[in-house]
PDB file of N, CA and C in Angstrom:
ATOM      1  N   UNK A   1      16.623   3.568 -40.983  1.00  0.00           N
ATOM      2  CA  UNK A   1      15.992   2.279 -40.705  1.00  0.00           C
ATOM      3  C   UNK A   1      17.082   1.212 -40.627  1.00  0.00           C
ATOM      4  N   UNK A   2      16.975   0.241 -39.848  1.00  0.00           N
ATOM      5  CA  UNK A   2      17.880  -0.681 -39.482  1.00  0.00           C
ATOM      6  C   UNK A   2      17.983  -1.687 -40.556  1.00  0.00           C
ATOM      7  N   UNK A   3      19.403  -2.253 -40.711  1.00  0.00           N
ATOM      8  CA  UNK A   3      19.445  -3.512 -41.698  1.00  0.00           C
ATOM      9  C   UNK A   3      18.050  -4.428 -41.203  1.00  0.00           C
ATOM     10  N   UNK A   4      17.423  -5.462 -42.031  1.00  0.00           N
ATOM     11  CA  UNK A   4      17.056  -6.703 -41.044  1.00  0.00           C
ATOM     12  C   UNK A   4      17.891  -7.462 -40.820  1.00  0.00           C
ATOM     13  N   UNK A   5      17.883  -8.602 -39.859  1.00  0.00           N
ATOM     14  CA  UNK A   5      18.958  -9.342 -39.464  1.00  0.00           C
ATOM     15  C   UNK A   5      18.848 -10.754 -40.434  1.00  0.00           C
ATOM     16  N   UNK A   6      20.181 -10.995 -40.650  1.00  0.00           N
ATOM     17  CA  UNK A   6      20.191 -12.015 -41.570  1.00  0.00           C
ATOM     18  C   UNK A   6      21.130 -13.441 -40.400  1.00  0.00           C
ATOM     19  N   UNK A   7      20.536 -14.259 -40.798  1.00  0.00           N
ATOM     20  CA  UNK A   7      21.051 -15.577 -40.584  1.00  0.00           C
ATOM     21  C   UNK A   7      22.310 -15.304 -41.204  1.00  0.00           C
ATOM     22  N   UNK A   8      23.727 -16.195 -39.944  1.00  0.00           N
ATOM     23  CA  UNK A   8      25.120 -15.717 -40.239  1.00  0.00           C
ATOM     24  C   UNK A   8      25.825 -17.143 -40.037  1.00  0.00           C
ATOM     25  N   UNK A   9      26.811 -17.185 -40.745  1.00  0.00           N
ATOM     26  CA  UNK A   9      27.651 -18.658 -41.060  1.00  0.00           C
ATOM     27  C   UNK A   9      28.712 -18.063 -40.432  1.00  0.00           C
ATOM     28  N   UNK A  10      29.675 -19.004 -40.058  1.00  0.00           N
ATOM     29  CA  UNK A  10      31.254 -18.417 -39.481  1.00  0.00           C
ATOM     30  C   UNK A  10      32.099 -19.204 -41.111  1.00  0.00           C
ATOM     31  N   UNK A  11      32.946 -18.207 -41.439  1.00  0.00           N
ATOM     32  CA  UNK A  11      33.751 -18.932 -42.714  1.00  0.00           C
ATOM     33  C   UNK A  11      35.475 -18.600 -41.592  1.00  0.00           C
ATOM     34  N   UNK A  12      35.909 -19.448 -42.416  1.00  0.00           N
ATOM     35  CA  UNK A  12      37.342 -19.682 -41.487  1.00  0.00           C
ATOM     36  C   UNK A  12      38.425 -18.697 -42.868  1.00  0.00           C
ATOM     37  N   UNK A  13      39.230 -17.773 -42.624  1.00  0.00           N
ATOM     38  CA  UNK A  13      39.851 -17.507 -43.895  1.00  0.00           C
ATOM     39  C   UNK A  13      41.545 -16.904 -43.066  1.00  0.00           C
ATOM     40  N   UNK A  14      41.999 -17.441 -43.239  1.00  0.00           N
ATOM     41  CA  UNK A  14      43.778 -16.640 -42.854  1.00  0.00           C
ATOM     42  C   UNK A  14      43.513 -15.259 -42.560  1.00  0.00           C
ATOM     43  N   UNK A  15      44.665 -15.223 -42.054  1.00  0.00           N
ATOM     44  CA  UNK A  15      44.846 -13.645 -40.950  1.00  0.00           C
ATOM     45  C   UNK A  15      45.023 -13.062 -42.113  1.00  0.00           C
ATOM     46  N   UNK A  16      45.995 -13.283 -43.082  1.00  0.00           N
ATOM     47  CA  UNK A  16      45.976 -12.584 -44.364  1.00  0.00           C
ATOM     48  C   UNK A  16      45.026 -11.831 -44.963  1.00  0.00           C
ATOM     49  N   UNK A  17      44.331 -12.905 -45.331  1.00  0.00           N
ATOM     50  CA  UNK A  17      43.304 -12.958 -46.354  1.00  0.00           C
ATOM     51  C   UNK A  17      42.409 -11.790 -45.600  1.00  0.00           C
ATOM     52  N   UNK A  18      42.185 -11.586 -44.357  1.00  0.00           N
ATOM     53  CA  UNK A  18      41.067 -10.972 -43.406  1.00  0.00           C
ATOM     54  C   UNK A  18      41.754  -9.482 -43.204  1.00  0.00           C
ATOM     55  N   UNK A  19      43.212  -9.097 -42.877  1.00  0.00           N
ATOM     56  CA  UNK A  19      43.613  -7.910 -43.423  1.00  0.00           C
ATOM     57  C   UNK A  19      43.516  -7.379 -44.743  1.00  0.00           C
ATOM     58  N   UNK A  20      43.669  -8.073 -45.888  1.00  0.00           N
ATOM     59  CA  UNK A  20      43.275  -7.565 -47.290  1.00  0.00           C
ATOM     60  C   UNK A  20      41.823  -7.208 -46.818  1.00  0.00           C
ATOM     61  N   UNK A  21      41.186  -7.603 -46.904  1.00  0.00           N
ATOM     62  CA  UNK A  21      39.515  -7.261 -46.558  1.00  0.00           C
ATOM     63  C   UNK A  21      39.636  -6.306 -45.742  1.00  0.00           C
ATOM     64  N   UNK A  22      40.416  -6.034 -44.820  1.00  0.00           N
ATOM     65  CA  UNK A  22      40.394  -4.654 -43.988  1.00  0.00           C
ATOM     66  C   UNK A  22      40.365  -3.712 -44.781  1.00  0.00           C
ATOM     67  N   UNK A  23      41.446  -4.008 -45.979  1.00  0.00           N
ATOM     68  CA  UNK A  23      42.263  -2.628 -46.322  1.00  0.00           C
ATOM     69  C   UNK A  23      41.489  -2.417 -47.359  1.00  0.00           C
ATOM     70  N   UNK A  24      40.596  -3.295 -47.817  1.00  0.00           N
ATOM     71  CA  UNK A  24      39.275  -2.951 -48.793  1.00  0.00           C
ATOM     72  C   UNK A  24      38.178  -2.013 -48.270  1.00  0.00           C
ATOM     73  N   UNK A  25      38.092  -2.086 -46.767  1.00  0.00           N
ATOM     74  CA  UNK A  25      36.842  -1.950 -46.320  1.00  0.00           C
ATOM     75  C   UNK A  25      36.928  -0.268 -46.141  1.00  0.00           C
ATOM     76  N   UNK A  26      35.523   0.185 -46.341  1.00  0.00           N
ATOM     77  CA  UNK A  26      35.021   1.653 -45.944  1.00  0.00           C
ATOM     78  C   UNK A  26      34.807   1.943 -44.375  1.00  0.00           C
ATOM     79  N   UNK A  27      34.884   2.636 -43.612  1.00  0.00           N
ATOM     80  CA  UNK A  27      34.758   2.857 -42.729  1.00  0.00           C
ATOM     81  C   UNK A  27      33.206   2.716 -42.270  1.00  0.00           C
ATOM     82  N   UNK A  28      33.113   1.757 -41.416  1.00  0.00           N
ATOM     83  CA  UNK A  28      31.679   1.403 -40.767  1.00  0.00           C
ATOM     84  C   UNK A  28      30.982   0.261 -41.397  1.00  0.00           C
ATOM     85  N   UNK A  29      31.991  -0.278 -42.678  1.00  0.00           N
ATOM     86  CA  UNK A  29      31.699  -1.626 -43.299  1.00  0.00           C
ATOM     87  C   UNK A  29      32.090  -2.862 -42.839  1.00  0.00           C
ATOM     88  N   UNK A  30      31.195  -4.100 -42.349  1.00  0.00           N
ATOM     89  CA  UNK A  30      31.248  -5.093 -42.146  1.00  0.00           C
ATOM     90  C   UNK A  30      32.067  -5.663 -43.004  1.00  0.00           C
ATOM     91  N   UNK A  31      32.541  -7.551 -42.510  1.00  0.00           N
ATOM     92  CA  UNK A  31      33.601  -8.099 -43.675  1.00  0.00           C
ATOM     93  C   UNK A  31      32.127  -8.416 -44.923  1.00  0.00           C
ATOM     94  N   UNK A  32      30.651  -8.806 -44.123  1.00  0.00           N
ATOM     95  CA  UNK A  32      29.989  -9.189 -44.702  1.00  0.00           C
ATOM     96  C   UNK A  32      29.406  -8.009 -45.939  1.00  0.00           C
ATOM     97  N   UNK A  33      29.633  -7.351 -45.625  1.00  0.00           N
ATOM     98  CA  UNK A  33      29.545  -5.932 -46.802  1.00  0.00           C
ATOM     99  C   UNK A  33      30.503  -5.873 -47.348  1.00  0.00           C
ATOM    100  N   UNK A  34      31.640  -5.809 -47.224  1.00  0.00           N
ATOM    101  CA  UNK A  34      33.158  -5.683 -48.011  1.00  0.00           C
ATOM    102  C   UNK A  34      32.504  -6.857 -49.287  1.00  0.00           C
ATOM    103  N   UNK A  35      32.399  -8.062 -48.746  1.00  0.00           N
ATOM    104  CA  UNK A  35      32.035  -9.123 -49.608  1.00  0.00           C
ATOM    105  C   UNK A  35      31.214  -9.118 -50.390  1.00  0.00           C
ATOM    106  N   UNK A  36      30.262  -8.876 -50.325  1.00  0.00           N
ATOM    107  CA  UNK A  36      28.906  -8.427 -51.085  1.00  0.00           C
ATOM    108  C   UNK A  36      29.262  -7.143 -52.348  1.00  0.00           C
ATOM    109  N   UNK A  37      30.301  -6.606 -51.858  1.00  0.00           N
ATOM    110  CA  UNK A  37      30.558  -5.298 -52.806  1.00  0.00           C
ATOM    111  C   UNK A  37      31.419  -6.025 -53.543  1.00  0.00           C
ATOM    112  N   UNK A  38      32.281  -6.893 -53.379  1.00  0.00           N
ATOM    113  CA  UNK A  38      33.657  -7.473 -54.060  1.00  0.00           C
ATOM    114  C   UNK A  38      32.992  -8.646 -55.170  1.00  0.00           C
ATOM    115  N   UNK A  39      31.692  -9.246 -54.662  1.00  0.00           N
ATOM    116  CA  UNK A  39      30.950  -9.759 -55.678  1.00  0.00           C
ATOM    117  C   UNK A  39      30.083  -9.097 -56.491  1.00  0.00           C
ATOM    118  N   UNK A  40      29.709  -8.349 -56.067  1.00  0.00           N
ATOM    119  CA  UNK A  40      28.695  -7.571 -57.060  1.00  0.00           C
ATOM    120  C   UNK A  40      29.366  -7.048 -57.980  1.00  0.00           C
ATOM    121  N   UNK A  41      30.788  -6.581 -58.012  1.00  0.00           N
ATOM    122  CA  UNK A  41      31.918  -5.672 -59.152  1.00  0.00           C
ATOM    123  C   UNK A  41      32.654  -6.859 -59.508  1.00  0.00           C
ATOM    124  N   UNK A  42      32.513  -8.186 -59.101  1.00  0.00           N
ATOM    125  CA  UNK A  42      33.069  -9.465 -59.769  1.00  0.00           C
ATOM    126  C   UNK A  42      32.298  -9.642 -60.914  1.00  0.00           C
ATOM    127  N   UNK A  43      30.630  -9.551 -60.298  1.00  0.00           N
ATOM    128  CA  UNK A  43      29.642  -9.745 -61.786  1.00  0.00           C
ATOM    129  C   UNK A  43      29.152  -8.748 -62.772  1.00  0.00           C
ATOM    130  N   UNK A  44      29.654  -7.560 -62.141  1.00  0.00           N
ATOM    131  CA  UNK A  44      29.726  -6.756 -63.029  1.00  0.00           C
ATOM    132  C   UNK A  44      30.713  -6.868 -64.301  1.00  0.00           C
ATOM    133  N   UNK A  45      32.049  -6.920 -63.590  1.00  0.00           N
ATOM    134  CA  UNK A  45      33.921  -7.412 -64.750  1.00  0.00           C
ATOM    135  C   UNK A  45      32.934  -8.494 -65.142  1.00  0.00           C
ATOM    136  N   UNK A  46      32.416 -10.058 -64.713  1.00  0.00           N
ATOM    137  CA  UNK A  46      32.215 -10.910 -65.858  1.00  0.00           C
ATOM    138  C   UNK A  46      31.102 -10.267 -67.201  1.00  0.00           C
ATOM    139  N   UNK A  47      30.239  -9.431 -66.759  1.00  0.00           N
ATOM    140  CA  UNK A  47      29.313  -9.049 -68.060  1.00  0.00           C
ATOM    141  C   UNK A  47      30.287  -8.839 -68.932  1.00  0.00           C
ATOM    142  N   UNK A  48      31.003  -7.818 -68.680  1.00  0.00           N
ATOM    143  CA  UNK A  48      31.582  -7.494 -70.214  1.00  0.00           C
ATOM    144  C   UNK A  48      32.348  -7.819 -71.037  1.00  0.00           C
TER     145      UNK A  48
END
């Protein structure tokens, strides 16, 4: 079954910053998924 489509913002971030996020990413993962995973294990590290 297909994602639903979500309403999308453009964020501006350095060429840098957007290769790190490459080299994070899983194969067939969006930057918008990379992100979502990098916060969700952000609020995970703050619980404990």
């Amino acid at each position: 079954m297909p994602k639903p489509r979500r309403e999308l913002t453009t964020i501006q971030i350095s060429k840098e910053t957007r290769e790190m996020l490459k080299e994070l990413g899983k194969k067939g993962e969006t930057y918008d998924d990379i992100i979502r995973r990098l916060i969700e294990l952000a609020k995970r590290v703050g619980e404990g």
